[in-house]
Protein backbone atom coordinates (compact mmCIF):
# COMPACT_ATOMS: atom_id res chain seq x y z
CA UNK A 1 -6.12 3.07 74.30
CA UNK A 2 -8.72 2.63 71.30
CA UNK A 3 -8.43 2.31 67.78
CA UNK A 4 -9.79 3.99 65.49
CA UNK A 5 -8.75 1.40 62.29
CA UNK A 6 -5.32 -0.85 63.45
CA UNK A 7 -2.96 -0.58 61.37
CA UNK A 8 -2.23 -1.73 57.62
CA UNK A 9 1.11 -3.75 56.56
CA UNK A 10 3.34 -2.03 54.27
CA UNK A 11 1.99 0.41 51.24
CA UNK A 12 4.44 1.83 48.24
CA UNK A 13 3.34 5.13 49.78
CA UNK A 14 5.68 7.76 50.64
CA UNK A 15 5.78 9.49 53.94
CA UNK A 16 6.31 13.49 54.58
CA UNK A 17 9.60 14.62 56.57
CA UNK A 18 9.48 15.14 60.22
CA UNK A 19 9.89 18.80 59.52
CA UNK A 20 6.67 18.99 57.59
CA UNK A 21 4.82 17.86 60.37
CA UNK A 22 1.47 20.24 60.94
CA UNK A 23 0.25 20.23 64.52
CA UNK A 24 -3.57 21.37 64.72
CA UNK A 25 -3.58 22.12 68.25
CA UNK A 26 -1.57 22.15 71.23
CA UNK A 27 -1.58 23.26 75.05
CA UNK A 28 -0.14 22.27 78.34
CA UNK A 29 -1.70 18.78 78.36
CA UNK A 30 -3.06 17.84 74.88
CA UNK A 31 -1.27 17.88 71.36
CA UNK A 32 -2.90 16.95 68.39
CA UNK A 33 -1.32 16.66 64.37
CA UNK A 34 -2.40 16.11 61.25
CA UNK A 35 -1.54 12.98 60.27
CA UNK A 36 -0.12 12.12 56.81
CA UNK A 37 -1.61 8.90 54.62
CA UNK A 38 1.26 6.07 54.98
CA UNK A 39 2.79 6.81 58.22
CA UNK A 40 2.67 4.19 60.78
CA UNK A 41 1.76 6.05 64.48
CA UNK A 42 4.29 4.04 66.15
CA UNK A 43 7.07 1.26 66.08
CA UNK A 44 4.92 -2.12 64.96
CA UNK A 45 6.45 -5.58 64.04
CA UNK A 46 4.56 -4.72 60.75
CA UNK A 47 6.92 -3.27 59.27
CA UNK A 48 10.39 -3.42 61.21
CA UNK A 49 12.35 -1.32 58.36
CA UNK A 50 10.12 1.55 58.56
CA UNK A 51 12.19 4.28 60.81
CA UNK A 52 9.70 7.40 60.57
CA UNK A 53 6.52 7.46 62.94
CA UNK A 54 3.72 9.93 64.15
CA UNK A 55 4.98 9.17 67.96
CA UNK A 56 8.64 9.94 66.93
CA UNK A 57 8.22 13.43 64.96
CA UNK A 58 5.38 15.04 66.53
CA UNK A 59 7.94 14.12 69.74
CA UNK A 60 10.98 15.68 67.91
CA UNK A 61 8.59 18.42 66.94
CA UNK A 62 7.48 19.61 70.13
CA UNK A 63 10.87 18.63 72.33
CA UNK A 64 8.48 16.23 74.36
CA UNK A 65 7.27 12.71 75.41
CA UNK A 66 3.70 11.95 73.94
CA UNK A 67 1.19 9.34 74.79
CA UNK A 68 -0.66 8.49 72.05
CA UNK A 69 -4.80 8.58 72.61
CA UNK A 70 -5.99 6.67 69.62
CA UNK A 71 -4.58 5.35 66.43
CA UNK A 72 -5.44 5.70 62.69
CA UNK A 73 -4.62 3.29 60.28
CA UNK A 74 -1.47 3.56 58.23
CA UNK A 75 -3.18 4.35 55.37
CA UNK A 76 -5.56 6.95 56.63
CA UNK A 77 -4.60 10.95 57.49
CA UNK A 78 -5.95 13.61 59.62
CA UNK A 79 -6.82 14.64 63.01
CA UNK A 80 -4.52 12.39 65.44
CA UNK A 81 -5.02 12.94 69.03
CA UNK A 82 -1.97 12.75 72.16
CA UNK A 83 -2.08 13.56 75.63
CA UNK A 84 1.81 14.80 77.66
CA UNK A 85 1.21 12.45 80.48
CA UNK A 86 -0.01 9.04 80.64
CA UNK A 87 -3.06 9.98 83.02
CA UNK A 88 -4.24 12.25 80.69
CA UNK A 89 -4.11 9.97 77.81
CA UNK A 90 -5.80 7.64 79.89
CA UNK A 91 -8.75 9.93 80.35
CA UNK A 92 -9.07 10.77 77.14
CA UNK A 93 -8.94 7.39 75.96
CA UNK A 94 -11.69 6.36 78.26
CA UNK A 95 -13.28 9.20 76.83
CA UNK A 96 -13.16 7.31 73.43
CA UNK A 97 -14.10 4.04 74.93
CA UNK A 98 -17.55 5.98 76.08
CA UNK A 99 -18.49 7.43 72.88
CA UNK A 100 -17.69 10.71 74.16
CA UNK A 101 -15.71 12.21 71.76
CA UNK A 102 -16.60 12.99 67.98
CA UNK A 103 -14.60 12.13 65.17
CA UNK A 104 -16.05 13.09 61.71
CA UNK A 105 -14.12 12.01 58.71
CA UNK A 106 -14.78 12.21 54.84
CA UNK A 107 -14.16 9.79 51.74
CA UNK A 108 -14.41 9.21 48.91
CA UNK A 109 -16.03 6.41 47.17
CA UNK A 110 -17.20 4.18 43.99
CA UNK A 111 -20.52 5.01 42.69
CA UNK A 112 -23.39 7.10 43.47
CA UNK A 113 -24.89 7.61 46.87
CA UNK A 114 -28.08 9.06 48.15
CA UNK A 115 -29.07 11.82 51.25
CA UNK A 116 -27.91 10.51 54.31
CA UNK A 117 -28.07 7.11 56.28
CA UNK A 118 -27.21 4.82 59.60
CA UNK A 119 -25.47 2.04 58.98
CA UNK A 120 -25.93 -0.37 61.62
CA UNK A 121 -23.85 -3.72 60.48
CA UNK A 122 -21.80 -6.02 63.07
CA UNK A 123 -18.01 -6.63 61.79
CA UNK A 124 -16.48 -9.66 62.36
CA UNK A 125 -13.58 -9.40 64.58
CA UNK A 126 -10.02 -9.17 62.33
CA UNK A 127 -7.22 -10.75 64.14
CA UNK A 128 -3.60 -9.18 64.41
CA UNK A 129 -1.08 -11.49 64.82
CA UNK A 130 0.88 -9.07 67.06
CA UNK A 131 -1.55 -7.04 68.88
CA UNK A 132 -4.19 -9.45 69.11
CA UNK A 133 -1.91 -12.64 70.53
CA UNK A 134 -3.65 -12.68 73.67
CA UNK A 135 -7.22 -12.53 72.54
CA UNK A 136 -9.67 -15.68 72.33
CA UNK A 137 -10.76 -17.17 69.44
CA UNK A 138 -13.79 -17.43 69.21
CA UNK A 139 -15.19 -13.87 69.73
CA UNK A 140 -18.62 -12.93 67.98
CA UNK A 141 -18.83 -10.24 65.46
CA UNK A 142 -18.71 -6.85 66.80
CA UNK A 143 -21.51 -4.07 67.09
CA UNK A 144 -20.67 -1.04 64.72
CA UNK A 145 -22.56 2.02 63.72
CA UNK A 146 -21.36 4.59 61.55
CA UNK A 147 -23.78 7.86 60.27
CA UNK A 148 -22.76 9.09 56.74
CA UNK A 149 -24.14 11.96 54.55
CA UNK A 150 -23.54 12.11 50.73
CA UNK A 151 -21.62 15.86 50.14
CA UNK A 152 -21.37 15.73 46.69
CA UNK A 153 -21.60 13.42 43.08
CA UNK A 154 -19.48 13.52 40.46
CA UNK A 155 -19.78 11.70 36.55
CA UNK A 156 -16.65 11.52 35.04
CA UNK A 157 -16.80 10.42 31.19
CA UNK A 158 -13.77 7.66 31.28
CA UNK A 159 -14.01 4.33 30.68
CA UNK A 160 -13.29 1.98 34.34
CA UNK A 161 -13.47 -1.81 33.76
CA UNK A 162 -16.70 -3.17 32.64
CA UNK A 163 -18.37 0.42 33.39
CA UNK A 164 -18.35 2.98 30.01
CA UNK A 165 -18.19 5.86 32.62
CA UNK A 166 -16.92 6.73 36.78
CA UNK A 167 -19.18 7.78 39.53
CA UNK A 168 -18.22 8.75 42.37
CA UNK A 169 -19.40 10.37 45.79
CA UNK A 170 -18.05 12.21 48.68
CA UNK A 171 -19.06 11.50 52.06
CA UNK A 172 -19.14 12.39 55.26
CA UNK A 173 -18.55 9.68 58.15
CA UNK A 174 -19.24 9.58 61.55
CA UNK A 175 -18.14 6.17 63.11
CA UNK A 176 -19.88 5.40 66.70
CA UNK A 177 -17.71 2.40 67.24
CA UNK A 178 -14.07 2.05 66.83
CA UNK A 179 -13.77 -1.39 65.35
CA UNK A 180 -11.12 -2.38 62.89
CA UNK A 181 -11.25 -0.59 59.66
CA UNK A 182 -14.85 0.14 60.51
CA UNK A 183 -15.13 3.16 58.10
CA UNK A 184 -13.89 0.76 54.97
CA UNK A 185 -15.58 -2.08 55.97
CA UNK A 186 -19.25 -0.54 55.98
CA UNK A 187 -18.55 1.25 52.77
CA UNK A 188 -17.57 -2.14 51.25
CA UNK A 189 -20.77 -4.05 52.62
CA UNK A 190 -22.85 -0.81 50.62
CA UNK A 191 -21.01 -1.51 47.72
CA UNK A 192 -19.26 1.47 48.02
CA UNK A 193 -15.66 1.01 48.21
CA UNK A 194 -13.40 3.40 49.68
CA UNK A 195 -11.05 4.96 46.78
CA UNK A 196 -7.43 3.74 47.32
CA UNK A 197 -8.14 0.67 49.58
CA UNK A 198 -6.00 -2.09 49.18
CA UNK A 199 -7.99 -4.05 51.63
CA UNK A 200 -11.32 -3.95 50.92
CA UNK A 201 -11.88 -1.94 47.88
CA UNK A 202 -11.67 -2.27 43.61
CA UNK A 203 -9.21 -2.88 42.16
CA UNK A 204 -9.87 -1.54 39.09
CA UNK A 205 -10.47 1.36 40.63
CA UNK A 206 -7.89 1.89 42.67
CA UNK A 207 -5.60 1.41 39.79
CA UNK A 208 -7.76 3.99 37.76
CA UNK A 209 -7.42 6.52 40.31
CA UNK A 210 -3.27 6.07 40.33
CA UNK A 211 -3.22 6.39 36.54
CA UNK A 212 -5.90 9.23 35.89
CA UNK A 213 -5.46 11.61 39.18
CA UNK A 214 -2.12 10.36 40.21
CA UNK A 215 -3.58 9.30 43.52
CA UNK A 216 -2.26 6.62 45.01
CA UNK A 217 -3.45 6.42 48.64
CA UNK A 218 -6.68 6.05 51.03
CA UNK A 219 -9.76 8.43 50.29
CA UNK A 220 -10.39 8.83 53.82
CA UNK A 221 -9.08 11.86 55.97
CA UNK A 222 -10.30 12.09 59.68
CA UNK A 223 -10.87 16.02 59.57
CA UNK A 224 -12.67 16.93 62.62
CA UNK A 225 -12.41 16.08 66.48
CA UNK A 226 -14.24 17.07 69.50
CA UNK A 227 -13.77 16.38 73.09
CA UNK A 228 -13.96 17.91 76.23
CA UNK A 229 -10.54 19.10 77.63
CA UNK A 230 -9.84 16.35 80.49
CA UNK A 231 -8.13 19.43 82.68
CA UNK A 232 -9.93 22.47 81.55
CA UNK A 233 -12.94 20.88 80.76
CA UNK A 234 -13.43 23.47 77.98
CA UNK A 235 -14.86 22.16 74.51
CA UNK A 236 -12.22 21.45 71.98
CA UNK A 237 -12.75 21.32 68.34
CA UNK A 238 -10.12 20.27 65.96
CA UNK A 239 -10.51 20.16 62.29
CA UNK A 240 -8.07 19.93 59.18
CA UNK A 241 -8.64 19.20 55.42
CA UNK A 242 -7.57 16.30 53.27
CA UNK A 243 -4.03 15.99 52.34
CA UNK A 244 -2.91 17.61 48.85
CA UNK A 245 -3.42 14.16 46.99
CA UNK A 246 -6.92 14.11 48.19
CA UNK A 247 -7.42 17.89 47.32
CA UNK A 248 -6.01 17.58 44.19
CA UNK A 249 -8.00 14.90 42.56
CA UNK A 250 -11.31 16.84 44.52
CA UNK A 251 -10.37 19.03 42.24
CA UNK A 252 -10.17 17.70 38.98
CA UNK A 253 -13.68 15.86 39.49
CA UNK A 254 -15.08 19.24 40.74
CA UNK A 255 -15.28 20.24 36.77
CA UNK A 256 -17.44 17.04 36.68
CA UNK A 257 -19.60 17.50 39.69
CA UNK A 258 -23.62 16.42 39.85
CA UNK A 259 -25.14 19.32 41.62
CA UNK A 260 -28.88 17.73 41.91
CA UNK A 261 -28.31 15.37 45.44
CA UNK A 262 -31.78 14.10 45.35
């Protein structure tokens, strides 16, 4: 199993009813859902009152067992990948492991960013306390790569901490590696905080973004998978959009939108 970003501790984020549960794709092996911000993928000593999780609905959902292939982080939503039997989850998360299936995400982030770029940056290793009890101590930092391209720029005229105005960009993010909040963790060492993380990110900005758009989770939505079907070994491509939070404040700052990316 790999992961994608492990898991955050608790968030004053609500989570969607089992019965909204979307599933992108599905077939006699493979399932995959879209995966709302704030919902844990499975049980975790992180938080032992939580009772909903992506394992449990998309499980009630379909009237099966699934295996999950990867994780997202709590606070992040999209594409989340399971197999129906362990061996196929297995391949598939060997698959991962190899680089061999694409994940594309998008986000969006403090300040203005230009064209398109490689970041190439090790991260030191984060410890969890529970899933990382067996691990040495002393491990190096990690290699990680992630490819982004700037989408769009927006200026909004309002006023956020020591800054008279807000800029923002959108991105699109292709992480190579699947290290521990990778994706948040190279935005942060650009300067570019992810909107809405808790983690890593402003502050001030986060709180902006709760007061002015009513947003009050992670800018970051994994909207696009491909992998080659382990059984079939057809191409699969699954894609979905941000969640409605997301959308929404995309478009309020669409009115306020740079159109000249150069």
């Amino acid at each position: 199993m790999v992961l994608d970003e492990a898991n955050d501790g608790p968030l004053a984020v609500t989570t969607e009813p089992a019965t909204s549960i979307q599933i992108l794709y599905q077939d006699e092996y493979v399932v995959a859902m879209d995966k709302p911000p704030g919902l844990l993928v499975h049980r975790s000593p992180i938080d032992k009152r939580e009772t909903q999780f992506a394992v449990q609905q998309l499980r009630d959902k379909v009237g099966r067992h699934v295996y999950p292939v990867h994780r997202l982080d709590r606070p992040t939503s999209g594409v989340l990948l399971f197999a129906f039997d362990g061996q196929t989850a297995s391949v598939l998360g060997q698959a991962m492991m190899n680089k061999q299936i694409e994940k594309r995400y998008v986000a969006l982030v403090r300040g203005w960013m230009f064209g398109a770029g490689f970041i190439d940056y090790p991260l030191s290793f984060k410890r969890d306390k529970y899933a990382d009890a067996h691990r040495g101590e002393n491990i190096p930092p990690q290699p990680a790569q992630t490819e982004y391209e700037t989408l769009q720029r927006f200026l909004l005229p309002e006023p956020v901490g020591r800054y008279d105005e807000a800029r923002y960009s959108l991105l699109a993010l292709r992480p190579f590696t699947g290290r521990k909040h990778q994706l948040r963790r190279h935005l942060v060492h650009l300067r570019h905080p992810i909107i809405g993380d808790t983690t890593h990110g402003d502050g001030k900005q986060n709180k902006f973004a709760r007061k002015y758009f009513d947003f009050g989770h992670l800018a970051l939505t994994c909207t696009h998978m491909n992998f080659i079907h382990p059984v079939t070994g057809d191409n699969v491509s699954v894609t979905t959009t941000p969640p409605a939070g997301f959308n929404r404040m995309l478009a309020t700052l669409e009115a306020y939108r740079c159109d000249n990316l150069t």
